[in-house]
Protein backbone atom coordinates (compact mmCIF):
# COMPACT_ATOMS: atom_id res chain seq x y z
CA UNK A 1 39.99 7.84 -91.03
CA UNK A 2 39.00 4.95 -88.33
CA UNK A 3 40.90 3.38 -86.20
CA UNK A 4 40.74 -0.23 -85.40
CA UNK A 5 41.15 0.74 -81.31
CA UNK A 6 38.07 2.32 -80.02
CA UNK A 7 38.68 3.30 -77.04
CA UNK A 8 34.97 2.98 -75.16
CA UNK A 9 34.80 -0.88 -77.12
CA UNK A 10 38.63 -1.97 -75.84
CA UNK A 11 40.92 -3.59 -79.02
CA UNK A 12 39.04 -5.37 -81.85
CA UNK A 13 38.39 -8.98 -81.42
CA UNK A 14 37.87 -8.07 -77.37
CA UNK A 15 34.58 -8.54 -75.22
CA UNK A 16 33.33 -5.25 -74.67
CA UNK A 17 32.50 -5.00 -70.87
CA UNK A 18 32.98 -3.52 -67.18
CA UNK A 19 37.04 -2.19 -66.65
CA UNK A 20 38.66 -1.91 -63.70
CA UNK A 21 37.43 1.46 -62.96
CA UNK A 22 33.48 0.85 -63.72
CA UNK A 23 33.52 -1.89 -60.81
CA UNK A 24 30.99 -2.15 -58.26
CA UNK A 25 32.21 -1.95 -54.83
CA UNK A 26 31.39 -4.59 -52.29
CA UNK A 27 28.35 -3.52 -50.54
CA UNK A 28 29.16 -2.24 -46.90
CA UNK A 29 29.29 -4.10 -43.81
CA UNK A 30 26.12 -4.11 -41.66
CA UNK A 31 26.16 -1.65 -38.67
CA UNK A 32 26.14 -3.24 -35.49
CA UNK A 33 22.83 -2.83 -33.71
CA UNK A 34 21.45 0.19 -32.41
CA UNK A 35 21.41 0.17 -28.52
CA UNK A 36 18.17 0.43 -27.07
CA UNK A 37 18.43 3.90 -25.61
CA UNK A 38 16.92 3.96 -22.40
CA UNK A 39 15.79 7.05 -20.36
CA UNK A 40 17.63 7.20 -17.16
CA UNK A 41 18.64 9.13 -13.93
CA UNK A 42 22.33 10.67 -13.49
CA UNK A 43 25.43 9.22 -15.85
CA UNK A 44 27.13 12.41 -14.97
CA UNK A 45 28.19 15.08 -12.49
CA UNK A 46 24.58 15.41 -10.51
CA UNK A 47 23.55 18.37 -8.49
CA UNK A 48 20.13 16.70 -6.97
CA UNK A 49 18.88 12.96 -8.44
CA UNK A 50 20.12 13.29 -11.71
CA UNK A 51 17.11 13.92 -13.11
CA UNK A 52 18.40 16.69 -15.40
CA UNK A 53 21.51 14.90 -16.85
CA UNK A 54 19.43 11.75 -17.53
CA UNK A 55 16.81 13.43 -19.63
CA UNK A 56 19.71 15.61 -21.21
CA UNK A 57 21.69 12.25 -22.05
CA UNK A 58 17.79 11.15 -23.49
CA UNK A 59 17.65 14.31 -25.55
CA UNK A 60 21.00 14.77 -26.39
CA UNK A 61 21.00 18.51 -25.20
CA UNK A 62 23.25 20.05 -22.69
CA UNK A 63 22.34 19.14 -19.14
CA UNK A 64 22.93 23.14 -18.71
CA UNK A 65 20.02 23.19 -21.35
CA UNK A 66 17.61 21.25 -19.20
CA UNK A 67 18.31 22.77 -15.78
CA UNK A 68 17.86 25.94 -16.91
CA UNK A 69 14.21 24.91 -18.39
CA UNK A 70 13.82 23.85 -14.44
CA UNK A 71 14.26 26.81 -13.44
CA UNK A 72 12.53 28.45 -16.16
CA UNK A 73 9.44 26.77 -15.04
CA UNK A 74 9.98 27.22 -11.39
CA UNK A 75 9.41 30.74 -11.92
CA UNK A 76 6.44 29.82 -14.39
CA UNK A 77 3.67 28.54 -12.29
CA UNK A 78 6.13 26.34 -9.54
CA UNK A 79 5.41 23.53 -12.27
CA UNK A 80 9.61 22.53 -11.94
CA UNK A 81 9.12 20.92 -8.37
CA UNK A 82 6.29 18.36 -8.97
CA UNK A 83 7.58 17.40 -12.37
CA UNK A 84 10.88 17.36 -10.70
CA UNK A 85 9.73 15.25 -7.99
CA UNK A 86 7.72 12.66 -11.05
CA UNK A 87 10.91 12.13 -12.35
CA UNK A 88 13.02 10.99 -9.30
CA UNK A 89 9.98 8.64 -9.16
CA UNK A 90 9.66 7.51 -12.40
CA UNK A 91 13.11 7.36 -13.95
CA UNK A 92 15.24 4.78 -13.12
CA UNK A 93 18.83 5.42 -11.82
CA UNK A 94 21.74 4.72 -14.50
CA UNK A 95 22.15 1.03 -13.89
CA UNK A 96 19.30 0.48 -11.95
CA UNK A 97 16.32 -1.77 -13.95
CA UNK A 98 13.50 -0.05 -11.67
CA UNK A 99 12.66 2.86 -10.54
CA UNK A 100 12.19 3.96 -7.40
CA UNK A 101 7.97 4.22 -7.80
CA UNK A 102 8.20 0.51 -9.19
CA UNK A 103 10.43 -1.00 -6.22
CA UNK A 104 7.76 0.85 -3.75
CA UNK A 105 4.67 -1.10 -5.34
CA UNK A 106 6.91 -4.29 -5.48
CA UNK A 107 7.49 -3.71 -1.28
CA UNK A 108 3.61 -2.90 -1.04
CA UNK A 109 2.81 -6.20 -3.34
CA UNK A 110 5.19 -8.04 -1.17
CA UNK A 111 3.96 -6.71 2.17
CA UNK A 112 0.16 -8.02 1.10
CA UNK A 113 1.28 -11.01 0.09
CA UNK A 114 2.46 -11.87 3.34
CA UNK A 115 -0.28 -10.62 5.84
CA UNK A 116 -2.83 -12.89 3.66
CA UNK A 117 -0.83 -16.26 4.72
């Protein structure tokens, strides 16, 4: 006993092919760009420079997290102050495009320039 409706085929004289429900969906809409994540100083509450909160924004970690390393390796050798002190240096302040080491050579650059004229 056959039917002439077969149901994976549609009805007879009909074009086998996709239905509604085997559709491909449209493909998805491109993300927009990732920002450039950029290591910075502060971008929250502060205690000192910020140097903790920037590299726990970096890291995504708990600023908590990071201060307590500093502390960790203050007792560990003293090795929290002069990394400490690197990083006030080094990093740039949220919203600042140098940091402080870089506008220091810029003066001293600037400061040569004009004593040779």
């Amino acid at each position: 006993m056959t039917s002439d409706a077969d149901p994976t085929h549609g009805t007879p004289g009909e074009m086998p092919g996709p239905g509604p429900a085997s559709q491909i969906p449209p493909p998805p809409q491109p993300a927009e760009p990732a920002r450039e994540q950029r290591l910075h100083r502060g971008g929250g509450p502060r205690m000192l420079a910020g140097v903790a909160v920037g590299l726990a924004d970096y890291f995504d970690v708990d600023p908590t997290l990071v201060r307590i390393g500093f502390v960790a390796l203050a007792f560990l050798g003293g090795l929290a102050v002069p990394l400490y002190l690197a990083g006030w240096l080094l990093i740039p302040d949220e919203g600042a495009e140098h940091s402080i080491a870089e506008e220091l050579l810029e003066r001293g650059r600037d400061h040569g320039r004009a004593g040779a004229y």
